[in-house]
N, C-alpha and C. Protein backbone atom coordinates (compact mmCIF):
# COMPACT_ATOMS: atom_id res chain seq x y z
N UNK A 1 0.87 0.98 26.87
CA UNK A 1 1.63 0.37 25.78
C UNK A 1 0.67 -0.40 24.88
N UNK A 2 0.79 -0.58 23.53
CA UNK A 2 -0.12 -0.97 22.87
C UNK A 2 0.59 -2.40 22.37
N UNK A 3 -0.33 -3.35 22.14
CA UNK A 3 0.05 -4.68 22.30
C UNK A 3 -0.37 -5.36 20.78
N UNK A 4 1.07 -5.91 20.04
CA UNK A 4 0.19 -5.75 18.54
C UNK A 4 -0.34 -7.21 18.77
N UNK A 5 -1.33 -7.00 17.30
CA UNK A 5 -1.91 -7.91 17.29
C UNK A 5 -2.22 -8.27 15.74
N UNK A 6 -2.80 -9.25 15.31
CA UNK A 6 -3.24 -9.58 13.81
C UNK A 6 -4.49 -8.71 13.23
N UNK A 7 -4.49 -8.37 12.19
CA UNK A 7 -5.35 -7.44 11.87
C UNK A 7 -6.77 -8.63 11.63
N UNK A 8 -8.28 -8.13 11.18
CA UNK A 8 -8.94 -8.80 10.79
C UNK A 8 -8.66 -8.80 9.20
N UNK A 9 -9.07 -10.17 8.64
CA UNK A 9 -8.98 -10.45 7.13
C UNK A 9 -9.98 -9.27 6.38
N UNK A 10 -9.62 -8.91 5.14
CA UNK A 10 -10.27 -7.69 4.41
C UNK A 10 -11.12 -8.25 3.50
N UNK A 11 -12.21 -7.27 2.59
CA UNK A 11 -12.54 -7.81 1.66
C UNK A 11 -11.97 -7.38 0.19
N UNK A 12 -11.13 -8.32 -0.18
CA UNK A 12 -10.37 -8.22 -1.66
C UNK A 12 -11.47 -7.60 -2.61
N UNK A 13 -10.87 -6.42 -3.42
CA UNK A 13 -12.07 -5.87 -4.34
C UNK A 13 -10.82 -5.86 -5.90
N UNK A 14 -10.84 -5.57 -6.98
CA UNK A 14 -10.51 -5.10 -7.87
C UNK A 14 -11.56 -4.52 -9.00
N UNK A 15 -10.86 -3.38 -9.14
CA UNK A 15 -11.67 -2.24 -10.57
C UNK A 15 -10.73 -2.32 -11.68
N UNK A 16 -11.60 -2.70 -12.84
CA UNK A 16 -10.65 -2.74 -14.29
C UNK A 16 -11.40 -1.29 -15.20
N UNK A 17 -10.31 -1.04 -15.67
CA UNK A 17 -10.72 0.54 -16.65
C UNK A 17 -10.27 0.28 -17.83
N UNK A 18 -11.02 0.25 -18.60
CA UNK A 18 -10.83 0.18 -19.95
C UNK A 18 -12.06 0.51 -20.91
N UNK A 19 -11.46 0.53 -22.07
CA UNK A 19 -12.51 0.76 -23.35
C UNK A 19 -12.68 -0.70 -23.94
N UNK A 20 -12.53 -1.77 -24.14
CA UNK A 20 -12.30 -2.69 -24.73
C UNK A 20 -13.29 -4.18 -23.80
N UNK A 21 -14.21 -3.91 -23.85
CA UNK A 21 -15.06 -4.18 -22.87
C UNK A 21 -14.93 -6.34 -22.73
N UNK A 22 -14.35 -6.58 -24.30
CA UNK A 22 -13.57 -8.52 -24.22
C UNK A 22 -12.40 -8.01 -23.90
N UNK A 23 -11.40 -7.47 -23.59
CA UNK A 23 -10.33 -7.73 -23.03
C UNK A 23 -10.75 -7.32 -21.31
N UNK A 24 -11.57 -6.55 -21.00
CA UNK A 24 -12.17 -6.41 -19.45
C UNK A 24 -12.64 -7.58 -19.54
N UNK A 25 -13.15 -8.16 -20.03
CA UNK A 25 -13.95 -9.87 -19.53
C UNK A 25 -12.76 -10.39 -19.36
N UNK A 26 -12.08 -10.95 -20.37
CA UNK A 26 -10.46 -11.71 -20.28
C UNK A 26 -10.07 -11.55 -19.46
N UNK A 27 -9.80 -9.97 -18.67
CA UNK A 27 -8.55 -9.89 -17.52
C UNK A 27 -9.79 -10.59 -16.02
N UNK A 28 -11.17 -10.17 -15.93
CA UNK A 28 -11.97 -10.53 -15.17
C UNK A 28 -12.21 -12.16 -14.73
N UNK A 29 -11.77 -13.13 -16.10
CA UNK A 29 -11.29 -14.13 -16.13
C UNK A 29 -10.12 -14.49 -15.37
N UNK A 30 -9.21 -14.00 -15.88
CA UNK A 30 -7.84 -14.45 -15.18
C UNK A 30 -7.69 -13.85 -13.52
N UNK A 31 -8.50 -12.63 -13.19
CA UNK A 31 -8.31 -12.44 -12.34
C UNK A 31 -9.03 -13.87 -11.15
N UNK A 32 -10.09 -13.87 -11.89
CA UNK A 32 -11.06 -15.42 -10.87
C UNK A 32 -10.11 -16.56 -10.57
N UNK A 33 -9.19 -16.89 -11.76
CA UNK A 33 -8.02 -17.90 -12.14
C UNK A 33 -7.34 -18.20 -10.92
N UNK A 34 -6.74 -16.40 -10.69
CA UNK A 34 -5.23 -16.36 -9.91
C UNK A 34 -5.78 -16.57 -8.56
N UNK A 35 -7.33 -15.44 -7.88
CA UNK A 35 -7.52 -15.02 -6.76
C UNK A 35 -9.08 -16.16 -6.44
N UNK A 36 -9.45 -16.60 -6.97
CA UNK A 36 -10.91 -17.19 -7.01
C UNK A 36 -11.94 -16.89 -7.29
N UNK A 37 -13.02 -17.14 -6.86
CA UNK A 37 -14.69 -16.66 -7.31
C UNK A 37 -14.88 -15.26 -7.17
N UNK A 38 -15.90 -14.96 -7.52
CA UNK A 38 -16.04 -13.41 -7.12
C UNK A 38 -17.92 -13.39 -6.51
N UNK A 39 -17.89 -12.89 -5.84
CA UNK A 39 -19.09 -12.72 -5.17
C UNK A 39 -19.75 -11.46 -5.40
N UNK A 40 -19.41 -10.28 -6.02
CA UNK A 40 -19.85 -9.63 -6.95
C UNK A 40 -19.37 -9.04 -8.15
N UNK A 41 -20.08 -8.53 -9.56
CA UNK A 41 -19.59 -7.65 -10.30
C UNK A 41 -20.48 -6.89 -10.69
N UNK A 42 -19.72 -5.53 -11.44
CA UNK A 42 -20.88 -4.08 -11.39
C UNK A 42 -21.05 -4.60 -12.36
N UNK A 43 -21.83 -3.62 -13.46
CA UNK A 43 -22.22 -3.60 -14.44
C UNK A 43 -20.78 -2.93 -14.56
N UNK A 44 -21.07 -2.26 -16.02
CA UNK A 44 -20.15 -1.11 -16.63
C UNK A 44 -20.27 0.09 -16.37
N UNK A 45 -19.71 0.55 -15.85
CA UNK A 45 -19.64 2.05 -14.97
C UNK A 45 -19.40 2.96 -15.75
N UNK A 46 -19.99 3.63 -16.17
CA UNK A 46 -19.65 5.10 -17.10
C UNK A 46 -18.25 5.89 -15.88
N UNK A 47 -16.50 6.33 -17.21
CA UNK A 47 -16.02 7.14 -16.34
C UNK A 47 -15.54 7.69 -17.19
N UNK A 48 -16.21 9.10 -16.73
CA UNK A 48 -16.15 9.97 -17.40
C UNK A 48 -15.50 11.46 -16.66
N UNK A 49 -15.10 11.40 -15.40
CA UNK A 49 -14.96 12.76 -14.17
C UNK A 49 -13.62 12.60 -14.46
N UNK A 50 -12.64 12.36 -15.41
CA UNK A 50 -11.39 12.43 -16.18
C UNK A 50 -10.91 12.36 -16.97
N UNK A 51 -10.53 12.83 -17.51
CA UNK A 51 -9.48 12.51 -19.16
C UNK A 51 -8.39 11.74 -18.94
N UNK A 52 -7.91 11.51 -17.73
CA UNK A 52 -6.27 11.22 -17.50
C UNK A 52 -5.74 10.40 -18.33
N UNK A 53 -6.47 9.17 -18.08
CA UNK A 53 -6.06 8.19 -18.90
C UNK A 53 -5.69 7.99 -20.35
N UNK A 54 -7.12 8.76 -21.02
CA UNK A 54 -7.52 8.73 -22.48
C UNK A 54 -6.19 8.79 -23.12
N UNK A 55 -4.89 9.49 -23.22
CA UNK A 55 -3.83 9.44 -24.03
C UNK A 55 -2.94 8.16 -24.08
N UNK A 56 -3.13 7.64 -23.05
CA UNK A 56 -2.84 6.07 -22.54
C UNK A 56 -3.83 5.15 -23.28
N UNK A 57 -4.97 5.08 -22.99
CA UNK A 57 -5.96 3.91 -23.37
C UNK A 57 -7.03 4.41 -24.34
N UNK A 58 -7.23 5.58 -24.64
CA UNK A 58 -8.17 5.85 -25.26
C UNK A 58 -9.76 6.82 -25.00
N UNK A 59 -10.51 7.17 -25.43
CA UNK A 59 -11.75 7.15 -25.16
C UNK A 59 -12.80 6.26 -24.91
N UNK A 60 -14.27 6.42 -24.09
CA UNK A 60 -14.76 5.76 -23.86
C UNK A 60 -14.95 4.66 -22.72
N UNK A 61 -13.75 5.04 -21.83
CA UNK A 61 -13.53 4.06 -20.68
C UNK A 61 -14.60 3.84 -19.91
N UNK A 62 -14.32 2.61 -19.49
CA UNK A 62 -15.47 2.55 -18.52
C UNK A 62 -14.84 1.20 -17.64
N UNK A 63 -15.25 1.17 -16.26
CA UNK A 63 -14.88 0.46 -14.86
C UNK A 63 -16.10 -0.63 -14.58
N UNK A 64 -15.63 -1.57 -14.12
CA UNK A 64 -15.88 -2.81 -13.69
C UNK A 64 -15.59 -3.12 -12.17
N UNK A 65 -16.02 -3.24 -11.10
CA UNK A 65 -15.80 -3.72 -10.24
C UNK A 65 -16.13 -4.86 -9.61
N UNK A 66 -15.06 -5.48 -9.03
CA UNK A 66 -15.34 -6.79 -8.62
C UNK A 66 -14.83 -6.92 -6.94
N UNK A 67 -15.55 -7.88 -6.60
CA UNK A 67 -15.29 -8.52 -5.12
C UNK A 67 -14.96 -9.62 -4.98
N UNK A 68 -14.29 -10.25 -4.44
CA UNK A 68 -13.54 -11.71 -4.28
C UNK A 68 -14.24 -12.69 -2.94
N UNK A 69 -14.88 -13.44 -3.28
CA UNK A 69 -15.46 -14.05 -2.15
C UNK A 69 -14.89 -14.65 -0.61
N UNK A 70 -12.80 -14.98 -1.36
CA UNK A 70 -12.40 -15.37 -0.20
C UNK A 70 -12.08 -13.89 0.32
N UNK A 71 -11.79 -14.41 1.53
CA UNK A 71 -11.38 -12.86 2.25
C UNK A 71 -9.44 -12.84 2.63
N UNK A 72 -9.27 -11.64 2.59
CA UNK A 72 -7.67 -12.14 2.31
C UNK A 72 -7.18 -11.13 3.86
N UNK A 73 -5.45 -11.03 4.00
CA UNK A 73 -4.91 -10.56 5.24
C UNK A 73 -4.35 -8.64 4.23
N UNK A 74 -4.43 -7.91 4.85
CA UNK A 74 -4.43 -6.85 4.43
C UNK A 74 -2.75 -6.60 3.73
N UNK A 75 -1.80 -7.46 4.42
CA UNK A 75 -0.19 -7.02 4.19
C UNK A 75 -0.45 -8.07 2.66
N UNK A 76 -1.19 -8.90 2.36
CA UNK A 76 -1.03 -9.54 0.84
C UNK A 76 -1.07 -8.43 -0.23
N UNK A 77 -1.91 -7.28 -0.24
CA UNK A 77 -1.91 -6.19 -0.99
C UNK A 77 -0.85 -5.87 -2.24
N UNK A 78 0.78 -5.45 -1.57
CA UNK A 78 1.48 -5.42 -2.33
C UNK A 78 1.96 -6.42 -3.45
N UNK A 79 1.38 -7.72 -3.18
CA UNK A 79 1.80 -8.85 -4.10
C UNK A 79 0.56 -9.06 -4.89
N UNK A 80 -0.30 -9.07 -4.64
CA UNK A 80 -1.89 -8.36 -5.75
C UNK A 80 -1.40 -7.40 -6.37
N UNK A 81 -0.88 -6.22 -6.51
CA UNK A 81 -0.89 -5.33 -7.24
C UNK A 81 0.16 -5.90 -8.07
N UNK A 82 1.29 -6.52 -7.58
CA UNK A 82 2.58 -6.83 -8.38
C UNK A 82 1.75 -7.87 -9.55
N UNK A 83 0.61 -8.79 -8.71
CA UNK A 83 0.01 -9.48 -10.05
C UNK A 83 -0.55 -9.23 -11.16
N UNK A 84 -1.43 -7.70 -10.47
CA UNK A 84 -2.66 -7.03 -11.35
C UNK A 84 -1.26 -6.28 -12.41
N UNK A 85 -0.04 -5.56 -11.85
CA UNK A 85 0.53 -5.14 -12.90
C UNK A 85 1.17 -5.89 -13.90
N UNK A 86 1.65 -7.67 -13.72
CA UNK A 86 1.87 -8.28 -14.80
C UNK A 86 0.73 -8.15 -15.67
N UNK A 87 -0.41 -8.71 -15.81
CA UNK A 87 -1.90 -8.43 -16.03
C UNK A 87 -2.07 -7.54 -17.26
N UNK A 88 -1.76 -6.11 -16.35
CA UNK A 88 -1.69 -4.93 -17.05
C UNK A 88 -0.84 -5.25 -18.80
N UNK A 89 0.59 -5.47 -17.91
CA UNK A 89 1.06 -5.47 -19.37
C UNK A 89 1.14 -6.76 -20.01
N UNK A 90 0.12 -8.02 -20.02
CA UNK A 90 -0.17 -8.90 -20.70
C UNK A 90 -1.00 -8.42 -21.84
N UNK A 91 -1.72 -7.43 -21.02
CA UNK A 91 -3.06 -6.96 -22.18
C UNK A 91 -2.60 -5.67 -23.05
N UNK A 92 -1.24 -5.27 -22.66
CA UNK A 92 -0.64 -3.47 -23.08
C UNK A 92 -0.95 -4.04 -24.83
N UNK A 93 -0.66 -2.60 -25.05
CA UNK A 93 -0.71 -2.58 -26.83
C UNK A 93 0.85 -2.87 -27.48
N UNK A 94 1.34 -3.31 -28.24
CA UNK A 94 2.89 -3.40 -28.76
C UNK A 94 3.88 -2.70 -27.92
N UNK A 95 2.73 -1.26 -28.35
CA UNK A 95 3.85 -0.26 -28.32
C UNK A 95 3.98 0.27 -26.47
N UNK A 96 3.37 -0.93 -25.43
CA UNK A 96 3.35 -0.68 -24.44
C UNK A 96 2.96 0.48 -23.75
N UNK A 97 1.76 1.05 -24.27
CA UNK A 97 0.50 1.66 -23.38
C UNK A 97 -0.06 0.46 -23.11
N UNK A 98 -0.51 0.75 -21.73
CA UNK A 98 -2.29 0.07 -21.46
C UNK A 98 -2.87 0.23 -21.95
N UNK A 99 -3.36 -0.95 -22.15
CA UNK A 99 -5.12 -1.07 -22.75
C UNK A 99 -6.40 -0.98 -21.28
N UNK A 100 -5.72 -1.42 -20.38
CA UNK A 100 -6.54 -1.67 -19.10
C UNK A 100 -5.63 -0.91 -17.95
N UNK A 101 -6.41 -0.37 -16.77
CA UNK A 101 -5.98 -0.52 -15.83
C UNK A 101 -6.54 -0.91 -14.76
N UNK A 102 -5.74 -2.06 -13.58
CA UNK A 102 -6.26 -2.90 -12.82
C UNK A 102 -6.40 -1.90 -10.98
N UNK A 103 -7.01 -1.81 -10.55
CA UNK A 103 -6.85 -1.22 -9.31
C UNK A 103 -7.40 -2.12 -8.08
N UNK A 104 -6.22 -2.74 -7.65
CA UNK A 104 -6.80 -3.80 -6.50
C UNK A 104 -6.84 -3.52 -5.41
N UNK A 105 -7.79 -3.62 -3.99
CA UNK A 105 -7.73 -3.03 -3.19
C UNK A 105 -8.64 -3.63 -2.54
N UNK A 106 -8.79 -3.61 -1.00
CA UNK A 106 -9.83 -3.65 -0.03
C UNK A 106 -10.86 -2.88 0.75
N UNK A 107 -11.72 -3.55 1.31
CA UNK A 107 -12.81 -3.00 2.01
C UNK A 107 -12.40 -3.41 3.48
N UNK A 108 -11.89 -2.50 4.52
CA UNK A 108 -12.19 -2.77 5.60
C UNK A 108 -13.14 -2.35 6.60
N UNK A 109 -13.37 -2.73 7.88
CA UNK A 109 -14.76 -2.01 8.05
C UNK A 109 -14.37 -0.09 8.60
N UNK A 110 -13.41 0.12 8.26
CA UNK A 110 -13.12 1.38 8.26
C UNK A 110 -12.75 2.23 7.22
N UNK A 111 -12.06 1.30 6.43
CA UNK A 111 -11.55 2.31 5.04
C UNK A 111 -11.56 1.39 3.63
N UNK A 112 -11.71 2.37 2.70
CA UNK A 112 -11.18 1.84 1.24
C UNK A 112 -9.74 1.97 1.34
N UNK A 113 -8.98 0.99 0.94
CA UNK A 113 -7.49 0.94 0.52
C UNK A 113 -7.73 0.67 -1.12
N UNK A 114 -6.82 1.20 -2.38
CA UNK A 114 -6.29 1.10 -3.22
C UNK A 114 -4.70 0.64 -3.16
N UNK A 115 -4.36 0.14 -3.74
CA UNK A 115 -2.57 -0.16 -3.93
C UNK A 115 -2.62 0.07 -5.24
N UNK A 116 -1.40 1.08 -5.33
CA UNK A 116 -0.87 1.85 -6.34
C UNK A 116 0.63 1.87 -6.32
N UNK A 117 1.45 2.10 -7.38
CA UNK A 117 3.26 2.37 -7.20
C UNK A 117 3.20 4.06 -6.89
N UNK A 118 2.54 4.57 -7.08
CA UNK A 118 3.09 6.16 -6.71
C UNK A 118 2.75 6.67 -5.33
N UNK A 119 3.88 6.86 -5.25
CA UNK A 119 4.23 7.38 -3.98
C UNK A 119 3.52 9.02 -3.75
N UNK A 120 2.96 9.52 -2.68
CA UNK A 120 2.75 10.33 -2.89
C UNK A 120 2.28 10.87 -0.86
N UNK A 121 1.71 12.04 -0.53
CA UNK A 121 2.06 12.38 1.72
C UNK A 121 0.96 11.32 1.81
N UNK A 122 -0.15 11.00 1.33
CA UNK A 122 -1.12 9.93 1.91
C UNK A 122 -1.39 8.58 1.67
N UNK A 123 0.10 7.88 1.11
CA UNK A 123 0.13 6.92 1.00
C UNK A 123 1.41 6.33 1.35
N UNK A 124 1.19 5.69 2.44
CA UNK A 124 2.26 4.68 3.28
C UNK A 124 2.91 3.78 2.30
N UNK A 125 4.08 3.42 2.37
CA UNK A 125 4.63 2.53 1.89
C UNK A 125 4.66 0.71 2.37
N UNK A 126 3.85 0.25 1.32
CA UNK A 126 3.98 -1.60 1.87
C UNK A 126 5.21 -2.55 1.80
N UNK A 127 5.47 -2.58 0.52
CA UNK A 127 6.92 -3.47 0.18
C UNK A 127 6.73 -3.12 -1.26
N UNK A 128 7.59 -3.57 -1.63
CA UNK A 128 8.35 -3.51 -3.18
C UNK A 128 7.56 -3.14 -4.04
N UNK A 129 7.90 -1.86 -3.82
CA UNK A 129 7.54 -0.59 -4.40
C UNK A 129 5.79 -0.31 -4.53
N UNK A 130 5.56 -0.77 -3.52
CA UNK A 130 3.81 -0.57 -3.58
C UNK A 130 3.62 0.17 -2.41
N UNK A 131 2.48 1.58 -2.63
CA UNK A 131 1.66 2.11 -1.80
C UNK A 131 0.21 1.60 -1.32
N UNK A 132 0.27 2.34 -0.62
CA UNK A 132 -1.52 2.19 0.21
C UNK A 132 -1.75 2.99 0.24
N UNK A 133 -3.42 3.67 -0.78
CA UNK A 133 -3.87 4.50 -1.06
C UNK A 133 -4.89 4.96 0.16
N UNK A 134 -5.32 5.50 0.60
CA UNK A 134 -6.26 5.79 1.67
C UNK A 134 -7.63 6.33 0.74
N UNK A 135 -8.29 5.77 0.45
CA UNK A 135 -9.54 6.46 -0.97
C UNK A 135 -10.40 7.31 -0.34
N UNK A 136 -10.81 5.88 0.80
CA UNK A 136 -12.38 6.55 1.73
C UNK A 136 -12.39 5.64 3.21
N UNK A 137 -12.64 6.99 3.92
CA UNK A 137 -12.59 6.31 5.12
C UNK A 137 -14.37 6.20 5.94
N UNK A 138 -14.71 5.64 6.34
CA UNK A 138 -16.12 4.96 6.75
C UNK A 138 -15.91 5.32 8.53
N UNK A 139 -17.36 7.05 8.45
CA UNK A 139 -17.42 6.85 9.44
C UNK A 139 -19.03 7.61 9.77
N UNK A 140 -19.28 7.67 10.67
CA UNK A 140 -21.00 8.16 10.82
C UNK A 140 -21.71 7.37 9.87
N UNK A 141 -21.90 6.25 9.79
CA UNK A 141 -22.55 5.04 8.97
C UNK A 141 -22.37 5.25 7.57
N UNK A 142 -21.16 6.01 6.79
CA UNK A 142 -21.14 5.67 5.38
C UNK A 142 -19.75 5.85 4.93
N UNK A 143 -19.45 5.97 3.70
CA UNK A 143 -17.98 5.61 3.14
C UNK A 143 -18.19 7.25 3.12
N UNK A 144 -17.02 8.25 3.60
CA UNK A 144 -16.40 9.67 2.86
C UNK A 144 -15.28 9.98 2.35
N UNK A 145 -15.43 10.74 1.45
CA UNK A 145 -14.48 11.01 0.32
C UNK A 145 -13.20 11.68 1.17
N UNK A 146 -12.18 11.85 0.89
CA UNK A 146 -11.27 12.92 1.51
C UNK A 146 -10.70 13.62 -0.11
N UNK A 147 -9.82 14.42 0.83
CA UNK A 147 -9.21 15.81 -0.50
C UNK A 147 -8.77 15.30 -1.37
N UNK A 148 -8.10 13.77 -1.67
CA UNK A 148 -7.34 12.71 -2.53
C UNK A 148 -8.35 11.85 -2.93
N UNK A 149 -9.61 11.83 -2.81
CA UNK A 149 -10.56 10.85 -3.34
C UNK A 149 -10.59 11.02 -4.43
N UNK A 150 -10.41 9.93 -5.24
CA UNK A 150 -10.13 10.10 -7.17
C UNK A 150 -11.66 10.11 -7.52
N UNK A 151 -12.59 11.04 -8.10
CA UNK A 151 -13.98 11.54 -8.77
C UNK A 151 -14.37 10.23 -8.41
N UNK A 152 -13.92 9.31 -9.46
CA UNK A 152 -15.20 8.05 -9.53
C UNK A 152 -15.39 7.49 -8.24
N UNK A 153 -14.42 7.74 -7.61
CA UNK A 153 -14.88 6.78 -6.49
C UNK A 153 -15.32 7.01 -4.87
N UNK A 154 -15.51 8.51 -5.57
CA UNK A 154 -16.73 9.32 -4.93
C UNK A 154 -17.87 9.65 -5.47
N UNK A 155 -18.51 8.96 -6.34
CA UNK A 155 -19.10 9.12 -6.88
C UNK A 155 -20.42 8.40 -6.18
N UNK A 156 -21.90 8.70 -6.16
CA UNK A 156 -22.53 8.29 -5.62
C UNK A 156 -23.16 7.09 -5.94
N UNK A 157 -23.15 6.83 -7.10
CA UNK A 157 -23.03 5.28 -7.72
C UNK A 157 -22.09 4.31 -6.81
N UNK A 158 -20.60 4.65 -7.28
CA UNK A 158 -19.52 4.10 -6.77
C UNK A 158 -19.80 3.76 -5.12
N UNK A 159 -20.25 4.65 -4.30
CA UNK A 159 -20.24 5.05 -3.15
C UNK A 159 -21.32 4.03 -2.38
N UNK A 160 -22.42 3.46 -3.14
CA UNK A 160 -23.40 2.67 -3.21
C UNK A 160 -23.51 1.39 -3.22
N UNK A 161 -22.11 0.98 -3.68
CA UNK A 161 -21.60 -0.28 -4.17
C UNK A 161 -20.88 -0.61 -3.23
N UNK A 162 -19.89 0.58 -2.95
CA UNK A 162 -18.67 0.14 -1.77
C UNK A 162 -19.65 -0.34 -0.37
N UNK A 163 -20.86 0.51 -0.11
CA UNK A 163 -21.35 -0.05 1.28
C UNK A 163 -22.33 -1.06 1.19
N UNK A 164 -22.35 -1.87 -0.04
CA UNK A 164 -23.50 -3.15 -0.38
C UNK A 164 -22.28 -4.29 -0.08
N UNK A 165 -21.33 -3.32 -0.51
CA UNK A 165 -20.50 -4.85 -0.77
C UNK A 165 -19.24 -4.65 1.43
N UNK A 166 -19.62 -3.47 1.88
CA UNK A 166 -19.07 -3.32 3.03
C UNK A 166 -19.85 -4.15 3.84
N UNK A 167 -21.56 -4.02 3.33
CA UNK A 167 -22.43 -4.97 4.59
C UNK A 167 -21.56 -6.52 4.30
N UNK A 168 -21.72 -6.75 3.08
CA UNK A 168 -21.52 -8.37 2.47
C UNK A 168 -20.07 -8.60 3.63
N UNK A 169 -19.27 -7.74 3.68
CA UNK A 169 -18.16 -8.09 4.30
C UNK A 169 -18.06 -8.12 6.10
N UNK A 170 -18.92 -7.18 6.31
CA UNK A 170 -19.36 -7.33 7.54
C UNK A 170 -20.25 -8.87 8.13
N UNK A 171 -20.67 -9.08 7.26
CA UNK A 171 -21.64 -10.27 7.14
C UNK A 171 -20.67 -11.40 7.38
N UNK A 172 -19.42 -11.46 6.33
CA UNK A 172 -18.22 -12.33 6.27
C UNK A 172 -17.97 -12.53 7.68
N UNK A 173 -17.30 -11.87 8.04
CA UNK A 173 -16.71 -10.96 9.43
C UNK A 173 -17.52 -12.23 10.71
N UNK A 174 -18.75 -11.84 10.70
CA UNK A 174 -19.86 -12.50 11.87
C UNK A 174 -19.32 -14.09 11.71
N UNK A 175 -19.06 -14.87 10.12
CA UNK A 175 -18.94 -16.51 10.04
C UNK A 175 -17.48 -16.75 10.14
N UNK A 176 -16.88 -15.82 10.87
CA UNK A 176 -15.13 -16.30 10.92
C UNK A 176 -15.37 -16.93 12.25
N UNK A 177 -14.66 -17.89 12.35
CA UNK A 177 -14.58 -18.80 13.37
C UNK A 177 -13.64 -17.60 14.62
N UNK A 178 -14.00 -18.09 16.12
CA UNK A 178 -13.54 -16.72 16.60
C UNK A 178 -11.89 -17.17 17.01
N UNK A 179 -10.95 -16.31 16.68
CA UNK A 179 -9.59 -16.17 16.97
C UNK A 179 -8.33 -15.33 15.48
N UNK A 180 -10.06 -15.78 14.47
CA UNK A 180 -9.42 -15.47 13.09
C UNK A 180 -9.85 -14.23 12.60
């Protein structure tokens, strides 16, 4: 019989996509506001392995990723995304397209999680109306893509980042006092 138990705390990440590179600072701002410091950010990520967006936001996009220094409990997820989507449409255009999109998610020492609203066979349902994306799962010492891995973030750049910032969290992990 398996005996539950508390998960370990994750490392909070969020990616902003946009063309508008002061309203990505702005939301990068408010995001520090709501969630705290950040202990890393990329540069500007060329993304380019899609069009999807472009009829939504435009040409030229490009991703930002960030890491959150505190470390958070994995079931908070769905209420991050509910934040990142007010967010979203603080920054929308009038006519309510995005200008940005926010993708918040964790590093655990096994997988990338994304939280997303679309439902879809590889993503579990959290609460009100939020999924758990399964991106990349970490095994034979590195992050791998599966059949649902969205381009960029298999990308070997991307891929580079997730396990700099997986040690940083592993690192976290060692200074938790033990029970937590």
């Amino acid at each position: 019989m398996s005996r539950p138990k508390e998960p370990q705390p994750v490392k909070f990440i969020a990616s902003i996509l946009g063309a508008d590179m002061q309203a990505t600072n702005q939301v990068i701002e408010k995001l520090k506001e709501k969630f705290g410091d950040t202990d890393y950010m990329s540069d500007a990520l060329k993304f380019d392995s899609t069009d999807y967006y472009e009829p939504e936001m435009g040409a030229g996009l490009q991703r930002r990723l960030l890491s959150f220094t505190t470390l958070i409990m994995p079931d908070e997820l769905s209420e991050i995304k509910l934040a990142t989507n007010k967010l979203e449409n603080e920054f929308a255009s009038p006519d309510g397209k995005r200008n940005l999109n926010i993708d918040p998610g964790y590093i655990a020492l096994c997988h990338l999680i994304l939280a997303t609203g679309k439902a879809f066979t590889h993503r579990p349902y959290l609460r009100n109306g939020i999924y758990a994306d399964l991106t990349l799962v970490y095994r034979a010492g590195r992050f791998q893509t599966l059949e649902w891995t969205f381009p960029d973030y298999g990308s070997e750049e991307m891929l580079k980042i997730l396990t700099m910032l997986r040690a940083r969290y592993f690192e976290q992990l060692k200074k938790q006092p033990c029970g937590t």
